[in-house]
N, C-alpha and C. Protein backbone atom coordinates (compact mmCIF):
# COMPACT_ATOMS: atom_id res chain seq x y z
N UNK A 1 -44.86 -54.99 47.51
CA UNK A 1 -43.43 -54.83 47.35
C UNK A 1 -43.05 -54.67 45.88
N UNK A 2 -43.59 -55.62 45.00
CA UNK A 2 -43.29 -55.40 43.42
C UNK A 2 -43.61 -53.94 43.10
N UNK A 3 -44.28 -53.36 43.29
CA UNK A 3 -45.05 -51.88 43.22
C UNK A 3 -44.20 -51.16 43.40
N UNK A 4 -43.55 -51.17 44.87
CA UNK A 4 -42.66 -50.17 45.27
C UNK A 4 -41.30 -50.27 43.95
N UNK A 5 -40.97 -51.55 43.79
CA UNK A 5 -39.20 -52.14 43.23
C UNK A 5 -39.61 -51.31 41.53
N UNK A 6 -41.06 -51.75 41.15
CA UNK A 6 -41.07 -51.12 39.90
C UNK A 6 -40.96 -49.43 39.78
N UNK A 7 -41.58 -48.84 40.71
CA UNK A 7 -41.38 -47.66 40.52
C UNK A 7 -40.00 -47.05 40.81
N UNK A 8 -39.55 -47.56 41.74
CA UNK A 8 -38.20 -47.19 41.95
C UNK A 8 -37.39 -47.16 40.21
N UNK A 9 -37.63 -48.33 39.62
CA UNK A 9 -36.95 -48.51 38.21
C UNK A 9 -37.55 -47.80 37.15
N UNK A 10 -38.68 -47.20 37.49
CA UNK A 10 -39.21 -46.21 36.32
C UNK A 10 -38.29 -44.82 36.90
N UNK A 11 -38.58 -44.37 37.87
CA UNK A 11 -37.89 -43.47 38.33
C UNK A 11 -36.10 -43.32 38.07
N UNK A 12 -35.62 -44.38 38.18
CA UNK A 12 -34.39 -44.61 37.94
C UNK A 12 -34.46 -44.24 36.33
N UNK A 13 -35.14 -44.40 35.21
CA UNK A 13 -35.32 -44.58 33.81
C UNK A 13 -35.34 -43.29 33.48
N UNK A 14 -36.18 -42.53 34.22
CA UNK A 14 -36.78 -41.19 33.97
C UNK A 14 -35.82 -40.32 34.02
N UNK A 15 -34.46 -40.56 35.47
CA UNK A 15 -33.35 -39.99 35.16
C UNK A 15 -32.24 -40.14 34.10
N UNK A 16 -32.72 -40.92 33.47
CA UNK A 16 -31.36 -41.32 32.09
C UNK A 16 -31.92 -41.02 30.89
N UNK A 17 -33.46 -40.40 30.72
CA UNK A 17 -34.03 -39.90 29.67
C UNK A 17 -32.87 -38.63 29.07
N UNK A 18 -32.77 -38.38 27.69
CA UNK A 18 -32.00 -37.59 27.24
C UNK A 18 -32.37 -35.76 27.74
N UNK A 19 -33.43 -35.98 27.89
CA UNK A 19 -34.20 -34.50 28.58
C UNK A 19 -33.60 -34.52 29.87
N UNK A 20 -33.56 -35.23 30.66
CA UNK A 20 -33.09 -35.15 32.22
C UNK A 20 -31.61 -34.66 32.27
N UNK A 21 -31.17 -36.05 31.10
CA UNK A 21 -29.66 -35.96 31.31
C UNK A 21 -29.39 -34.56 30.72
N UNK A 22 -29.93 -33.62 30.16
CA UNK A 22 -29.64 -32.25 29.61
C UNK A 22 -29.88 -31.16 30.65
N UNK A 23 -31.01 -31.18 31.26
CA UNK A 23 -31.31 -30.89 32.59
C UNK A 23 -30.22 -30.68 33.18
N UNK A 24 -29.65 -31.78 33.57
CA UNK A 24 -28.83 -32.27 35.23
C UNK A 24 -27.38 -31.01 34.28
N UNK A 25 -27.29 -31.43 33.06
CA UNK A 25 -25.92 -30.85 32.49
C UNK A 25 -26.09 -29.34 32.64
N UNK A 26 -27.36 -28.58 32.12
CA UNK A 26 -27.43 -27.32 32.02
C UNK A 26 -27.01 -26.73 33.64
N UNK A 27 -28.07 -27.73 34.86
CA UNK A 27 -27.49 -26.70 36.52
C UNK A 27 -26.14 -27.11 36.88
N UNK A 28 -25.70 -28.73 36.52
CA UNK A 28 -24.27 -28.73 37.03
C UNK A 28 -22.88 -27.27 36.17
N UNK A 29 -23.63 -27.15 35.04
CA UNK A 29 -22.86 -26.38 33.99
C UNK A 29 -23.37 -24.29 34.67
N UNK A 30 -24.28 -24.72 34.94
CA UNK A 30 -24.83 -23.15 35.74
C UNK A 30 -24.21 -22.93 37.15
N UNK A 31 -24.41 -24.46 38.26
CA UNK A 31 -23.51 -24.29 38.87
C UNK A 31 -21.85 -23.49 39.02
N UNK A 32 -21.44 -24.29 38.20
CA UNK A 32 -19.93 -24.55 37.38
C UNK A 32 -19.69 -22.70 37.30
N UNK A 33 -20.64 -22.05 36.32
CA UNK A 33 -20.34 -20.77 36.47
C UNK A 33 -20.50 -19.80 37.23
N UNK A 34 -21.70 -20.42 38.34
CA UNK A 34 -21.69 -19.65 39.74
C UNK A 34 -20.20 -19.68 40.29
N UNK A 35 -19.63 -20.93 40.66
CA UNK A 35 -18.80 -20.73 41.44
C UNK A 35 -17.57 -20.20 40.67
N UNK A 36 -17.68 -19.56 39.25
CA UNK A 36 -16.70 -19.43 38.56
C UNK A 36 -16.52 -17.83 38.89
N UNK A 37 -17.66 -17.46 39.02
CA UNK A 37 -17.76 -15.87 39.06
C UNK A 37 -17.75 -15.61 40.61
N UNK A 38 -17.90 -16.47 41.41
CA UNK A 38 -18.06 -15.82 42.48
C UNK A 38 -16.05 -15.95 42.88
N UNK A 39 -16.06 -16.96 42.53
CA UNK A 39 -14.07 -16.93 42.60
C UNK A 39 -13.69 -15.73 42.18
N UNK A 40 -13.86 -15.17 40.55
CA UNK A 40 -13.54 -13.97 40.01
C UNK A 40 -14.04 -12.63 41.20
N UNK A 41 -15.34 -12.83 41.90
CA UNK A 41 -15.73 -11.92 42.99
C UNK A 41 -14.32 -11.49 43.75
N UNK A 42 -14.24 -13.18 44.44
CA UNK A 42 -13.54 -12.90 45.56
C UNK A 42 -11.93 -12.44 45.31
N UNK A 43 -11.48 -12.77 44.54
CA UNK A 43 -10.15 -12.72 43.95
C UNK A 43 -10.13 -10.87 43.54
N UNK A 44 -11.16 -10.66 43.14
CA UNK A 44 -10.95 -9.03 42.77
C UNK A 44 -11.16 -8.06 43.69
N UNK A 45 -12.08 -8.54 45.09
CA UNK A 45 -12.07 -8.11 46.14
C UNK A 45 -10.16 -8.40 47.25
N UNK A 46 -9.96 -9.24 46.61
CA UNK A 46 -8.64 -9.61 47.72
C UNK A 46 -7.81 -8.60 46.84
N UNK A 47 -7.99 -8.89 45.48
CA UNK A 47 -7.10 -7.70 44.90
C UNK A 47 -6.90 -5.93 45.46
N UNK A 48 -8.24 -5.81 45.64
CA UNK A 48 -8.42 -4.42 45.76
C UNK A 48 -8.09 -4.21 47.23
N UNK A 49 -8.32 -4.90 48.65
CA UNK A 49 -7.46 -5.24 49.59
C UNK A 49 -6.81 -4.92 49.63
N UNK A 50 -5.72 -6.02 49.09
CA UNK A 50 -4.32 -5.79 48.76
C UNK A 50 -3.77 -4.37 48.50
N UNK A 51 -4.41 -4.14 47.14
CA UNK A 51 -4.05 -2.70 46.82
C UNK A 51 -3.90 -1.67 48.21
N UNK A 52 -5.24 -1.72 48.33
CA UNK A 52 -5.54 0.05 49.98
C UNK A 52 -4.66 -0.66 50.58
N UNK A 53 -4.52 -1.53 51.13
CA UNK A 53 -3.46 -1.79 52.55
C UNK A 53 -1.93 -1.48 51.59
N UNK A 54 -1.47 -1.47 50.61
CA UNK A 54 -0.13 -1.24 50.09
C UNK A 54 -0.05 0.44 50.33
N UNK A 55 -1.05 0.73 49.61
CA UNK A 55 -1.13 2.65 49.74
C UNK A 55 -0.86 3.01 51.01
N UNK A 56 -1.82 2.32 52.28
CA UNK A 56 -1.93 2.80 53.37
C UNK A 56 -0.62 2.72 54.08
N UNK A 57 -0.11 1.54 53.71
CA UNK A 57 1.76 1.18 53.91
C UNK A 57 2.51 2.24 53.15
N UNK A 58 2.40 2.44 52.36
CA UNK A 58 3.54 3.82 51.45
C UNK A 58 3.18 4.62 52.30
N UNK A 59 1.89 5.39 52.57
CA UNK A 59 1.34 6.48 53.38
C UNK A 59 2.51 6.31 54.83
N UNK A 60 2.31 5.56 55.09
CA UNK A 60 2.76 5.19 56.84
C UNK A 60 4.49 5.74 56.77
N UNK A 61 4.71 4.97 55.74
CA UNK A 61 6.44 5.10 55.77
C UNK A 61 6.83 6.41 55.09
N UNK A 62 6.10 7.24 54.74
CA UNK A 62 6.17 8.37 53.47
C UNK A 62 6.05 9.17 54.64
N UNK A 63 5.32 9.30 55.38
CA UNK A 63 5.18 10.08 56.93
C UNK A 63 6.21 10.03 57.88
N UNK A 64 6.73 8.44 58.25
CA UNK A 64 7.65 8.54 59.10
C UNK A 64 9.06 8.83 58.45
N UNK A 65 9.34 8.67 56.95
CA UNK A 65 9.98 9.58 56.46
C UNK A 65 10.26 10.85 56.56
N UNK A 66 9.21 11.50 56.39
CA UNK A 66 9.22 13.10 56.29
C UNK A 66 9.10 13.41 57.89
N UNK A 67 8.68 13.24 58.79
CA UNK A 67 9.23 12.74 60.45
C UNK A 67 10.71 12.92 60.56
N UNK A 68 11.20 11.81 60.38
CA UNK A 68 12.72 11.43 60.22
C UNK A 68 13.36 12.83 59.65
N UNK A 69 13.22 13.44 58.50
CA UNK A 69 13.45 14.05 57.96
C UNK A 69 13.56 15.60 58.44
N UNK A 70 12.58 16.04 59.08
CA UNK A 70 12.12 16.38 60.14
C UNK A 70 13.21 16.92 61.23
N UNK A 71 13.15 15.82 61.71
CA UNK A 71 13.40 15.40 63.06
C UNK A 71 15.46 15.94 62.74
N UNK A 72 15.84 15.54 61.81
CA UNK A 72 17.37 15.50 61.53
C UNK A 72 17.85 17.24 61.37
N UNK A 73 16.73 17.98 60.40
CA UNK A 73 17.10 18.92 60.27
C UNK A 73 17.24 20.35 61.54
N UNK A 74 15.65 19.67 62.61
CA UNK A 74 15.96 19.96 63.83
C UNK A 74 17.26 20.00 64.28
N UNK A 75 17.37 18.73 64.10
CA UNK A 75 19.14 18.54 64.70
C UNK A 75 20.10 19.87 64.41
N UNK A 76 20.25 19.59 62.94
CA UNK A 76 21.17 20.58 62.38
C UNK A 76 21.02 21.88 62.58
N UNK A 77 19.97 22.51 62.76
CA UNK A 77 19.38 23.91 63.02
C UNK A 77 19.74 23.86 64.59
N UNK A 78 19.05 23.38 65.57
CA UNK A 78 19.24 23.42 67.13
C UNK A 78 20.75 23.34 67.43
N UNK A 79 21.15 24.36 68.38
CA UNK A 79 22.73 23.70 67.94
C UNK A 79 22.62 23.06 69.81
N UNK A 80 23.44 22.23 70.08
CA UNK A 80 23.51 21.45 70.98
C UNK A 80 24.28 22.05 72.35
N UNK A 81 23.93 22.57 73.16
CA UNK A 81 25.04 23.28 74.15
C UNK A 81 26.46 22.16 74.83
């Protein structure tokens, strides 16, 4: 049992060495910029989204505009019996 309790406390030691603790800082800090860039990913993907579906909306109403438009001058030309 002493065997096991000591190693446990070397092990515990080994993580508070100044090398470890630089370690643990460099992947939490690599982490940190994974998820920094992958935010910037997703955010520029929702951007660009955003964008085509706005166009595809102008498109839609720019059509049923010129439809409408269309459709009125019919009017005026057809004369109505």
């Amino acid at each position: 049992m002493a065997g096991k309790t000591g190693q446990r406390n070397s092990a515990s030691q080994a993580s508070t060495t100044p090398e470890a603790l630089e370690q643990s800082f460099k992947q939490a800090f690599q982490i940190f910029v994974a998820l920094l860039v992958a935010t910037a990913i997703f955010a520029s993907i929702k951007h660009l989204i955003s964008r085509h579906s706005q166009r595809l909306l102008n498109r839609k109403q720019a059509i049923a505009a010129e439809k409408q438009a269309e459709s009125e001058l019919l009017e005026k030309i057809t004369p109505t019996p």
